[in-house]
Structures are given as C-alpha cells and as structure tokens.
C-alpha atoms as a PDB file:
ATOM      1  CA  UNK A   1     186.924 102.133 113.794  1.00  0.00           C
ATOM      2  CA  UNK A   2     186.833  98.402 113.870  1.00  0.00           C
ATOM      3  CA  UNK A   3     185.979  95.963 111.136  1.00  0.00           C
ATOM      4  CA  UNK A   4     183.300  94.157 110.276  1.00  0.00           C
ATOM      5  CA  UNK A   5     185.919  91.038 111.229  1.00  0.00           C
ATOM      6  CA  UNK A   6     186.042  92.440 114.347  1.00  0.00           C
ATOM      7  CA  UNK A   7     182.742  93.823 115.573  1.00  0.00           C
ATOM      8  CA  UNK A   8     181.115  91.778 118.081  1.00  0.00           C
ATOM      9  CA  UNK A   9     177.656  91.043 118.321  1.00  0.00           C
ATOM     10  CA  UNK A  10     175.666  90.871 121.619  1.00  0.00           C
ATOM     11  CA  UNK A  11     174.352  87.334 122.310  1.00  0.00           C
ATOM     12  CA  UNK A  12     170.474  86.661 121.901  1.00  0.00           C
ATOM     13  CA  UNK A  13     170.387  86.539 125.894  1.00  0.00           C
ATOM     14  CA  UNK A  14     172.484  89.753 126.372  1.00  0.00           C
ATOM     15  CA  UNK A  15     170.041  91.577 124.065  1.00  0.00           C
ATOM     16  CA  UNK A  16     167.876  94.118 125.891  1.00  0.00           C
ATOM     17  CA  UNK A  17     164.320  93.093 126.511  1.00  0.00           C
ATOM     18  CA  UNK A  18     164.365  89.806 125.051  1.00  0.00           C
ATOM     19  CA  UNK A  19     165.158  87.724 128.285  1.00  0.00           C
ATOM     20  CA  UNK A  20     162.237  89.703 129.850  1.00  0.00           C
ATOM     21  CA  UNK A  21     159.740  89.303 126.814  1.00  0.00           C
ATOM     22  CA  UNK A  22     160.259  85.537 126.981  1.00  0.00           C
ATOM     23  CA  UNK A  23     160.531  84.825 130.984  1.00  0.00           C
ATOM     24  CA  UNK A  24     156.367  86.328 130.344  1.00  0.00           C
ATOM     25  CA  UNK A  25     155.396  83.573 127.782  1.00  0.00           C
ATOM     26  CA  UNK A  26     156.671  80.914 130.424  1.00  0.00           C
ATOM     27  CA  UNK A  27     154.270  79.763 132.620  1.00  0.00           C
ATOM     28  CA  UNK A  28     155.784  80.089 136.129  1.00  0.00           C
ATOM     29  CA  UNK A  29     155.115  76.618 136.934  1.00  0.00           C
ATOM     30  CA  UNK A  30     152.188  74.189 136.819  1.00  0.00           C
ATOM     31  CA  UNK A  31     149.030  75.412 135.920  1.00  0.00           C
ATOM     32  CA  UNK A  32     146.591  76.334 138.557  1.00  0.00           C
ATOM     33  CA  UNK A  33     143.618  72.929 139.444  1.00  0.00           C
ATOM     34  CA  UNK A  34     140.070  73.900 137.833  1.00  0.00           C
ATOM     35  CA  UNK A  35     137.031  72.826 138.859  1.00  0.00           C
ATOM     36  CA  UNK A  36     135.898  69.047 137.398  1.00  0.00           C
ATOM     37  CA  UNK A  37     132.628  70.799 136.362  1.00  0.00           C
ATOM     38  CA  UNK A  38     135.291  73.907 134.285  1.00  0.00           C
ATOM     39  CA  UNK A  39     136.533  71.077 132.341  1.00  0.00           C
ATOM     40  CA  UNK A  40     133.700  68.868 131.672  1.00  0.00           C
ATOM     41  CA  UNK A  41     131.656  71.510 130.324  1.00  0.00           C
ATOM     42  CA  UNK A  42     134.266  72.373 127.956  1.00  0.00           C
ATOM     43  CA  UNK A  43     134.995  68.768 126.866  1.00  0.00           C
ATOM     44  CA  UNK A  44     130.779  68.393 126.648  1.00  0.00           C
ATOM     45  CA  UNK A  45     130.794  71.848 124.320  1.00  0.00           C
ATOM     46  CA  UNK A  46     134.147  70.106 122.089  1.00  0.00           C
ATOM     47  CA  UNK A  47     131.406  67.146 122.175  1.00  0.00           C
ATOM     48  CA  UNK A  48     128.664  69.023 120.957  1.00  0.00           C
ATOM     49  CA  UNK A  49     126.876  68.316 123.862  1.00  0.00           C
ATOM     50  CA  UNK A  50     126.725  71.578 125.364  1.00  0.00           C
ATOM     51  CA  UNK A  51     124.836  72.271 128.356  1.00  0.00           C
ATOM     52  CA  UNK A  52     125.231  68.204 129.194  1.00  0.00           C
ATOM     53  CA  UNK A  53     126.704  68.834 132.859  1.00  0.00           C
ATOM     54  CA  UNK A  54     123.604  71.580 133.673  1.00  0.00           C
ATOM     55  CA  UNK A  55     121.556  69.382 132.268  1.00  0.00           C
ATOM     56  CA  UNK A  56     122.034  66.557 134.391  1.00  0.00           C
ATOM     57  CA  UNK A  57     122.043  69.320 137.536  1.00  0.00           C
ATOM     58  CA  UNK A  58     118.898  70.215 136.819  1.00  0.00           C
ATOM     59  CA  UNK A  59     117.937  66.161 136.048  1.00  0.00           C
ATOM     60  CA  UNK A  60     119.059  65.416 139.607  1.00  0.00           C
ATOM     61  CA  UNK A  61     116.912  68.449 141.170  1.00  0.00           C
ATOM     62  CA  UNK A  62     113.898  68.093 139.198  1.00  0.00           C
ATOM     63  CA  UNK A  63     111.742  66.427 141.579  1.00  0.00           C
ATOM     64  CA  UNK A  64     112.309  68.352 143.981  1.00  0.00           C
ATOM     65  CA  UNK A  65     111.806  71.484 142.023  1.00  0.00           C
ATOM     66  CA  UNK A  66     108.655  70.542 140.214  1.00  0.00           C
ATOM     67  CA  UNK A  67     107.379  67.791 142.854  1.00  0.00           C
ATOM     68  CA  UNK A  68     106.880  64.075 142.667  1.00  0.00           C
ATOM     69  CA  UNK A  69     102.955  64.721 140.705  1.00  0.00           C
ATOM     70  CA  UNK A  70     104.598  66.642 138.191  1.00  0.00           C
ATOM     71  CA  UNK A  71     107.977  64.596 137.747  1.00  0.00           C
ATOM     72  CA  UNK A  72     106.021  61.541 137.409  1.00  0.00           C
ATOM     73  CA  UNK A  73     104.643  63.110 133.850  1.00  0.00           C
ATOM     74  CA  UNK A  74     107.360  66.007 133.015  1.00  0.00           C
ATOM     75  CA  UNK A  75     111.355  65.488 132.539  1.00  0.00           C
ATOM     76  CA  UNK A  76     113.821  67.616 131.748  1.00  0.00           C
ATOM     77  CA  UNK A  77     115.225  67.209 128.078  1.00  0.00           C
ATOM     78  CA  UNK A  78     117.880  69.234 126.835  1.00  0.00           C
ATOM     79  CA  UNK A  79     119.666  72.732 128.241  1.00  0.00           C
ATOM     80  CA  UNK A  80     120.634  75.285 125.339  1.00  0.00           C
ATOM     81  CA  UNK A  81     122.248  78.026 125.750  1.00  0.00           C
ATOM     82  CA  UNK A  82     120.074  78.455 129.340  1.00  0.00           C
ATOM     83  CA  UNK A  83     116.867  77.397 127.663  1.00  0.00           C
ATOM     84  CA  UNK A  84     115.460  74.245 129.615  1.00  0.00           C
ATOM     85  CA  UNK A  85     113.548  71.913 126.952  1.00  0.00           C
ATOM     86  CA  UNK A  86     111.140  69.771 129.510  1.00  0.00           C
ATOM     87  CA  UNK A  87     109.211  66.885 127.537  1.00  0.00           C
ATOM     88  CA  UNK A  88     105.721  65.356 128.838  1.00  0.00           C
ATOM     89  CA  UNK A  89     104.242  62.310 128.187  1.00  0.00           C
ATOM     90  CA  UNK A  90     100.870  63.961 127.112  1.00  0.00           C
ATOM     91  CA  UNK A  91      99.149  67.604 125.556  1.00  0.00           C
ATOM     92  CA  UNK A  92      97.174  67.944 129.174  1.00  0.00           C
ATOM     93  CA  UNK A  93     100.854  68.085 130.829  1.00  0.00           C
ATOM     94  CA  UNK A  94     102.336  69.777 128.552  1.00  0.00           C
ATOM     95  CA  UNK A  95      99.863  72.369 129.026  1.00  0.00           C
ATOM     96  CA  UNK A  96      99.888  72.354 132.835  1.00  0.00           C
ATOM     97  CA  UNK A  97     103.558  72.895 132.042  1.00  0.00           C
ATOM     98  CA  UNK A  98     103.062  75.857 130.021  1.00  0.00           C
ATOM     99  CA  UNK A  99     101.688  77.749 133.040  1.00  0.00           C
ATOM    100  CA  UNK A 100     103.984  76.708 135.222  1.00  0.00           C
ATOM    101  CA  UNK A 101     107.118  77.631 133.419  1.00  0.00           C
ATOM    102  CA  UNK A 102     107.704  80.868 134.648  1.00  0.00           C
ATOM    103  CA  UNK A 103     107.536  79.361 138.665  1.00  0.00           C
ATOM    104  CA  UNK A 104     109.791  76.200 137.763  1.00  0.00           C
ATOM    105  CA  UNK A 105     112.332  78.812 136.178  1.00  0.00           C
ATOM    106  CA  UNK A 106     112.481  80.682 139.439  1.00  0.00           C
ATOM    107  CA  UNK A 107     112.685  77.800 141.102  1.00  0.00           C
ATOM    108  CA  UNK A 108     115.441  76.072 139.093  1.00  0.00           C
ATOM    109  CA  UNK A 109     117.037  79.838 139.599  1.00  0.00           C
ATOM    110  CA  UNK A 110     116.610  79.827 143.172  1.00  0.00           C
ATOM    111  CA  UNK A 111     118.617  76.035 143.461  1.00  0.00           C
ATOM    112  CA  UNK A 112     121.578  77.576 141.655  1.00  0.00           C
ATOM    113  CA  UNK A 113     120.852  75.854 138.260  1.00  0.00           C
ATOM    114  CA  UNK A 114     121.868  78.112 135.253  1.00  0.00           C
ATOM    115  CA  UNK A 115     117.782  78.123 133.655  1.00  0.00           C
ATOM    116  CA  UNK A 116     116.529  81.220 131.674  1.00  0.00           C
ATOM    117  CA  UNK A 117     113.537  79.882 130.193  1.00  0.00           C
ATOM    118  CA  UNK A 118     111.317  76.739 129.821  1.00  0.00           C
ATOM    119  CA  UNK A 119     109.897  75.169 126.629  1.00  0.00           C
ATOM    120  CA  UNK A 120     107.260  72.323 126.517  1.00  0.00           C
ATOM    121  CA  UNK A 121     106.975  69.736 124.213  1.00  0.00           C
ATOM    122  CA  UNK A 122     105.149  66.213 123.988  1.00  0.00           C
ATOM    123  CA  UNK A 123     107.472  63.329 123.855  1.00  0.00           C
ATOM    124  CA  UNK A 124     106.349  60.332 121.987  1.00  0.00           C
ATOM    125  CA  UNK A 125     108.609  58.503 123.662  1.00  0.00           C
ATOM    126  CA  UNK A 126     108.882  57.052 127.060  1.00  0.00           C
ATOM    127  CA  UNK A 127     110.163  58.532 129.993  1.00  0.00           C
ATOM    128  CA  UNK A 128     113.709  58.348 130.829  1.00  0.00           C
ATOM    129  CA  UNK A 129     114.198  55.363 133.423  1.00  0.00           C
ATOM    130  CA  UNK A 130     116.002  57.682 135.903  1.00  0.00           C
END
C-alpha cells in the first residue's frame, strides 16, 4: 500500500469528464452575425423604448397603408407590445379611425409589420414633421 507521501493525484486535465464539460462552455469561435434589426430592438427594449424599430416600420409604411387622405390627419404614435397607438389631429378622425382599425390592422399585417390591434386617440399636439 503506498503512502499518503506517495500517492499521486491525477491532474485537473487528466480527470475524467472535466476536459469535456469545459471544451462545451467554450464558444467554438466567434459568435454567429445577427440581424441589425435583432440587436436594435434589444438595445431599444434596454432603452425602454420598446417597440421603437416597429414603430418606425410601420411610420415609413403608413401612407401607403392608410392612404395619403387619411395620413394627412392620422399618424402612428407608439407600438406596445403589438398594440399600434395612432393619434389624430381631431374627434371626427379619430372616429373615422375607430372604424377603420380593424382594415388598417390587416393591412399593416399583410405588409409584414408586427400590429395586433389599433387604438385612437386625439393629439393636442401637432403632427410629426415626417
């Protein structure tokens, strides 16, 4: 029997399973490119300005989606959580809005824009100069 002088130990590498359980935690090399849109929506969300990159989707598209008449009275405020927050400069649009939610959804839907739902509200201040 040898003594505890004389008992050799097993390095940390020659120990069974550790090499393997550690060659898994390493990423095999660089990580893999994401999309610009992947990262800025995260970095808007760290912001607190989540749903800032849909938003401004659905900004660029909105003419087009609820015509020139509309768009001239009607802009798109704010994008929660898929909930699209248009603001109108008066009660008459607002409530030509209201009936018309359901079709601008489908329509946002149908351009690829990430748009559950549609609330209305009157904006007392001016529209956005874009």
């Amino acid at each position: 029997m040898a003594s505890p002088a004389q008992t050799v130990r097993p390095s940390v590498a020659e120990r069974p399973g550790r090499g393997e359980r550690d060659r898994d935690r390493r990423a095999p090399g660089p990580p893999e490119p994401r999309k610009v849109t992947t990262s800025l929506r995260g970095a808007a969300r760290m912001l607190g300005a989540e749903g800032a990159v849909e938003l401004a989707a659905v900004t660029s598209r909105w003419a087009e989606v609820a015509g020139e008449h509309v768009a001239a009275h009607a802009w798109p405020e704010s994008l929660r959580q898929g909930v699209l927050t248009v603001a109108t400069d008066h009660h008459a649009w607002a409530s030509e809005l209201r009936s018309l939610a359901s079709q601008l959804v489908k329509r946002l839907q149908a351009a690829g824009l990430e748009v559950g739902s549609m609330t209305v509200t009157v904006s007392h201040h001016q529209r956005p100069g874009w």
